[in-house]
C-alpha atoms as a PDB file:
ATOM      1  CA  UNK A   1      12.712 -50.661 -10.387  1.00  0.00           C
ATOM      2  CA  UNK A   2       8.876 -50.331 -10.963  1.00  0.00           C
ATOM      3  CA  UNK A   3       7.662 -47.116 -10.885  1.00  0.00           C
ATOM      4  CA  UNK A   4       5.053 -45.790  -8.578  1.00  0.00           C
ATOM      5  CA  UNK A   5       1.642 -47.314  -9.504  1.00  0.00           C
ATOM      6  CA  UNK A   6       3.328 -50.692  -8.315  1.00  0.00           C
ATOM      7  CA  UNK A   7       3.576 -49.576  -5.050  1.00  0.00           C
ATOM      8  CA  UNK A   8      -0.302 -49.397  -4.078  1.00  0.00           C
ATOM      9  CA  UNK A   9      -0.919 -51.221  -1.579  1.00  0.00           C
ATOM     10  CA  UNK A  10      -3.312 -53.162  -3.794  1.00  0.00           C
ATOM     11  CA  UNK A  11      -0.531 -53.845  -6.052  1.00  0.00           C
ATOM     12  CA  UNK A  12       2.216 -55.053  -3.329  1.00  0.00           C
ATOM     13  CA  UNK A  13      -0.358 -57.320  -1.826  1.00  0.00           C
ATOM     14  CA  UNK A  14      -0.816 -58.854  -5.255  1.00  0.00           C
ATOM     15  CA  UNK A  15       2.832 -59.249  -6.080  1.00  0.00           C
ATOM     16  CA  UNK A  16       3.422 -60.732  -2.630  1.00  0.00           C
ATOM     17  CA  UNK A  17       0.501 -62.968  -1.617  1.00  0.00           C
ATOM     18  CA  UNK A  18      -0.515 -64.431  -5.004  1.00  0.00           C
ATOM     19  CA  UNK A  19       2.560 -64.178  -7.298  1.00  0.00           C
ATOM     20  CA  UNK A  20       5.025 -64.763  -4.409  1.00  0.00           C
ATOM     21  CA  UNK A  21       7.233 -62.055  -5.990  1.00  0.00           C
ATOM     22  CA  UNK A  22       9.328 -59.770  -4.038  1.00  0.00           C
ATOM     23  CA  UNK A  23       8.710 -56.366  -4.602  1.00  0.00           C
ATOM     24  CA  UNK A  24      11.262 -53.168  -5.474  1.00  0.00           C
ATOM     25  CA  UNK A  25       8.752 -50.771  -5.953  1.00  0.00           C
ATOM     26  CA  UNK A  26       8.697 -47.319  -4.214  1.00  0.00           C
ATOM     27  CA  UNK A  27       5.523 -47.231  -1.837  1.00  0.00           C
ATOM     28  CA  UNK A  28       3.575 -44.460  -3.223  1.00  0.00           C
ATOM     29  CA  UNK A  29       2.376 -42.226  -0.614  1.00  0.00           C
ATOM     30  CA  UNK A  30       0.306 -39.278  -0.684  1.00  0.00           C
ATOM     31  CA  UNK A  31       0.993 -35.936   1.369  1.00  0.00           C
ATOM     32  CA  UNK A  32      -0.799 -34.867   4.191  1.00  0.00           C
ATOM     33  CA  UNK A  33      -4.020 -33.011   3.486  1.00  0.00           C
ATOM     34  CA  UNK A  34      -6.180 -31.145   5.591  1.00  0.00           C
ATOM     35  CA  UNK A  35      -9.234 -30.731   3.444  1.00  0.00           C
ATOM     36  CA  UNK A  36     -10.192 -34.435   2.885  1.00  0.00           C
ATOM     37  CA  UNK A  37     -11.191 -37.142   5.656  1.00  0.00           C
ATOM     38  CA  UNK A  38      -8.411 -39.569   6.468  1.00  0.00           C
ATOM     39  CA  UNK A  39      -9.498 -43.109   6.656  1.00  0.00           C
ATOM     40  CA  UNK A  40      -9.444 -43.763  10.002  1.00  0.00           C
ATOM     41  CA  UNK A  41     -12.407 -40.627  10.278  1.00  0.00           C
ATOM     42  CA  UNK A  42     -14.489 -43.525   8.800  1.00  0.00           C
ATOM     43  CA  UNK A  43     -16.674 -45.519  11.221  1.00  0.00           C
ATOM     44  CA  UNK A  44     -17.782 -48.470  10.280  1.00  0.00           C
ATOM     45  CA  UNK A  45     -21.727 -49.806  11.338  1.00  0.00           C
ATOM     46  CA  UNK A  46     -21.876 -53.564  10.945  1.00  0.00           C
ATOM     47  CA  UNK A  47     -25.612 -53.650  11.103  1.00  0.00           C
ATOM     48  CA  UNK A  48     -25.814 -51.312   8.393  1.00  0.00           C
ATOM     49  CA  UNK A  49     -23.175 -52.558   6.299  1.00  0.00           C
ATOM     50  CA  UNK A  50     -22.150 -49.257   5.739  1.00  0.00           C
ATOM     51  CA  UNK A  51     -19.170 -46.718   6.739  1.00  0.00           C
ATOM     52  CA  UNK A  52     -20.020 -43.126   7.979  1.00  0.00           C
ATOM     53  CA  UNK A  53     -18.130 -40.251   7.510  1.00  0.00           C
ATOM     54  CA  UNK A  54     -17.213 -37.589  10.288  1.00  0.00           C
ATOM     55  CA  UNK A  55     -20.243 -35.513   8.043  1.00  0.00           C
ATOM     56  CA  UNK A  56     -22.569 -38.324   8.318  1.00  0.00           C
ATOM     57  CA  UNK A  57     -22.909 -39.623   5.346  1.00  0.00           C
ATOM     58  CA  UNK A  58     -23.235 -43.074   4.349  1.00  0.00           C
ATOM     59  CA  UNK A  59     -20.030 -44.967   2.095  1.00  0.00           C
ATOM     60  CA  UNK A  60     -22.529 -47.777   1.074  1.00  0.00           C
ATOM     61  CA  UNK A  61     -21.285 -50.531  -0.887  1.00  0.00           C
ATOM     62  CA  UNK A  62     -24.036 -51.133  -3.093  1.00  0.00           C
ATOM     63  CA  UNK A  63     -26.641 -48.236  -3.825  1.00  0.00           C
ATOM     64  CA  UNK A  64     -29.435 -49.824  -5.392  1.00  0.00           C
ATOM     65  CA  UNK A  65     -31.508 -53.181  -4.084  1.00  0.00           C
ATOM     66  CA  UNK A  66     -30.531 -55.935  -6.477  1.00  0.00           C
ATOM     67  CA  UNK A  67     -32.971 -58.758  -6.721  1.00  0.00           C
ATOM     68  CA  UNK A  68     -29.991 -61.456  -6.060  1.00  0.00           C
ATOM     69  CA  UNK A  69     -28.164 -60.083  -3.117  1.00  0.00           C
ATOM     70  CA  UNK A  70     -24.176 -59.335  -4.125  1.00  0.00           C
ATOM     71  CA  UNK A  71     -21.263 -60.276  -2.632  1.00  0.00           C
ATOM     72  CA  UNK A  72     -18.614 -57.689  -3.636  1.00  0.00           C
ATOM     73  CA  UNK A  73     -16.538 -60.039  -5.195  1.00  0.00           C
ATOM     74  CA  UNK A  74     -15.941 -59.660  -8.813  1.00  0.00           C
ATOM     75  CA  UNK A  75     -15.488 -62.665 -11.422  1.00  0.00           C
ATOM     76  CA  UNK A  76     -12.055 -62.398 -10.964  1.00  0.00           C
ATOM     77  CA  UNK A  77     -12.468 -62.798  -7.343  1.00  0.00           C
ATOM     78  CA  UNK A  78     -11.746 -59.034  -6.748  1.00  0.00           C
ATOM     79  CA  UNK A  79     -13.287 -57.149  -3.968  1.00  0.00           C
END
């Protein structure tokens, strides 16, 4: 059995959709909170490109103007 960092969603994805492994990893989960946002408090703005928290605030995926636009995706074709 894996231990828990295998069991990110990230991670299970990987195993399953690229390495065609079955997983036996416990899912790691984190407890309830009340003092941070959940994700589904996140509304995304597809003209902006951007998510906005229930405070207002803009998640932006790049921060700076880049002279060649970016894509997200990494060399390793990570997002």
């Amino acid at each position: 059995m894996g231990d828990t960092a295998y069991g990110t969603a990230e991670m299970l994805a990987w195993m399953v959709d690229e390495q065609q492994i079955e997983p036996h990893a416990p899912v790691w989960e984190q407890p309830e909170r009340e003092d941070v946002f959940k994700r589904s408090d996140f509304v995304f703005d597809e003209a902006s490109d951007v998510f906005r928290c229930p405070g207002g605030k803009e998640l932006r995926r790049f921060w700076r103007e880049y002279k060649t636009p970016r894509t997200g995706i990494t060399k390793a074709g990570d997002m």
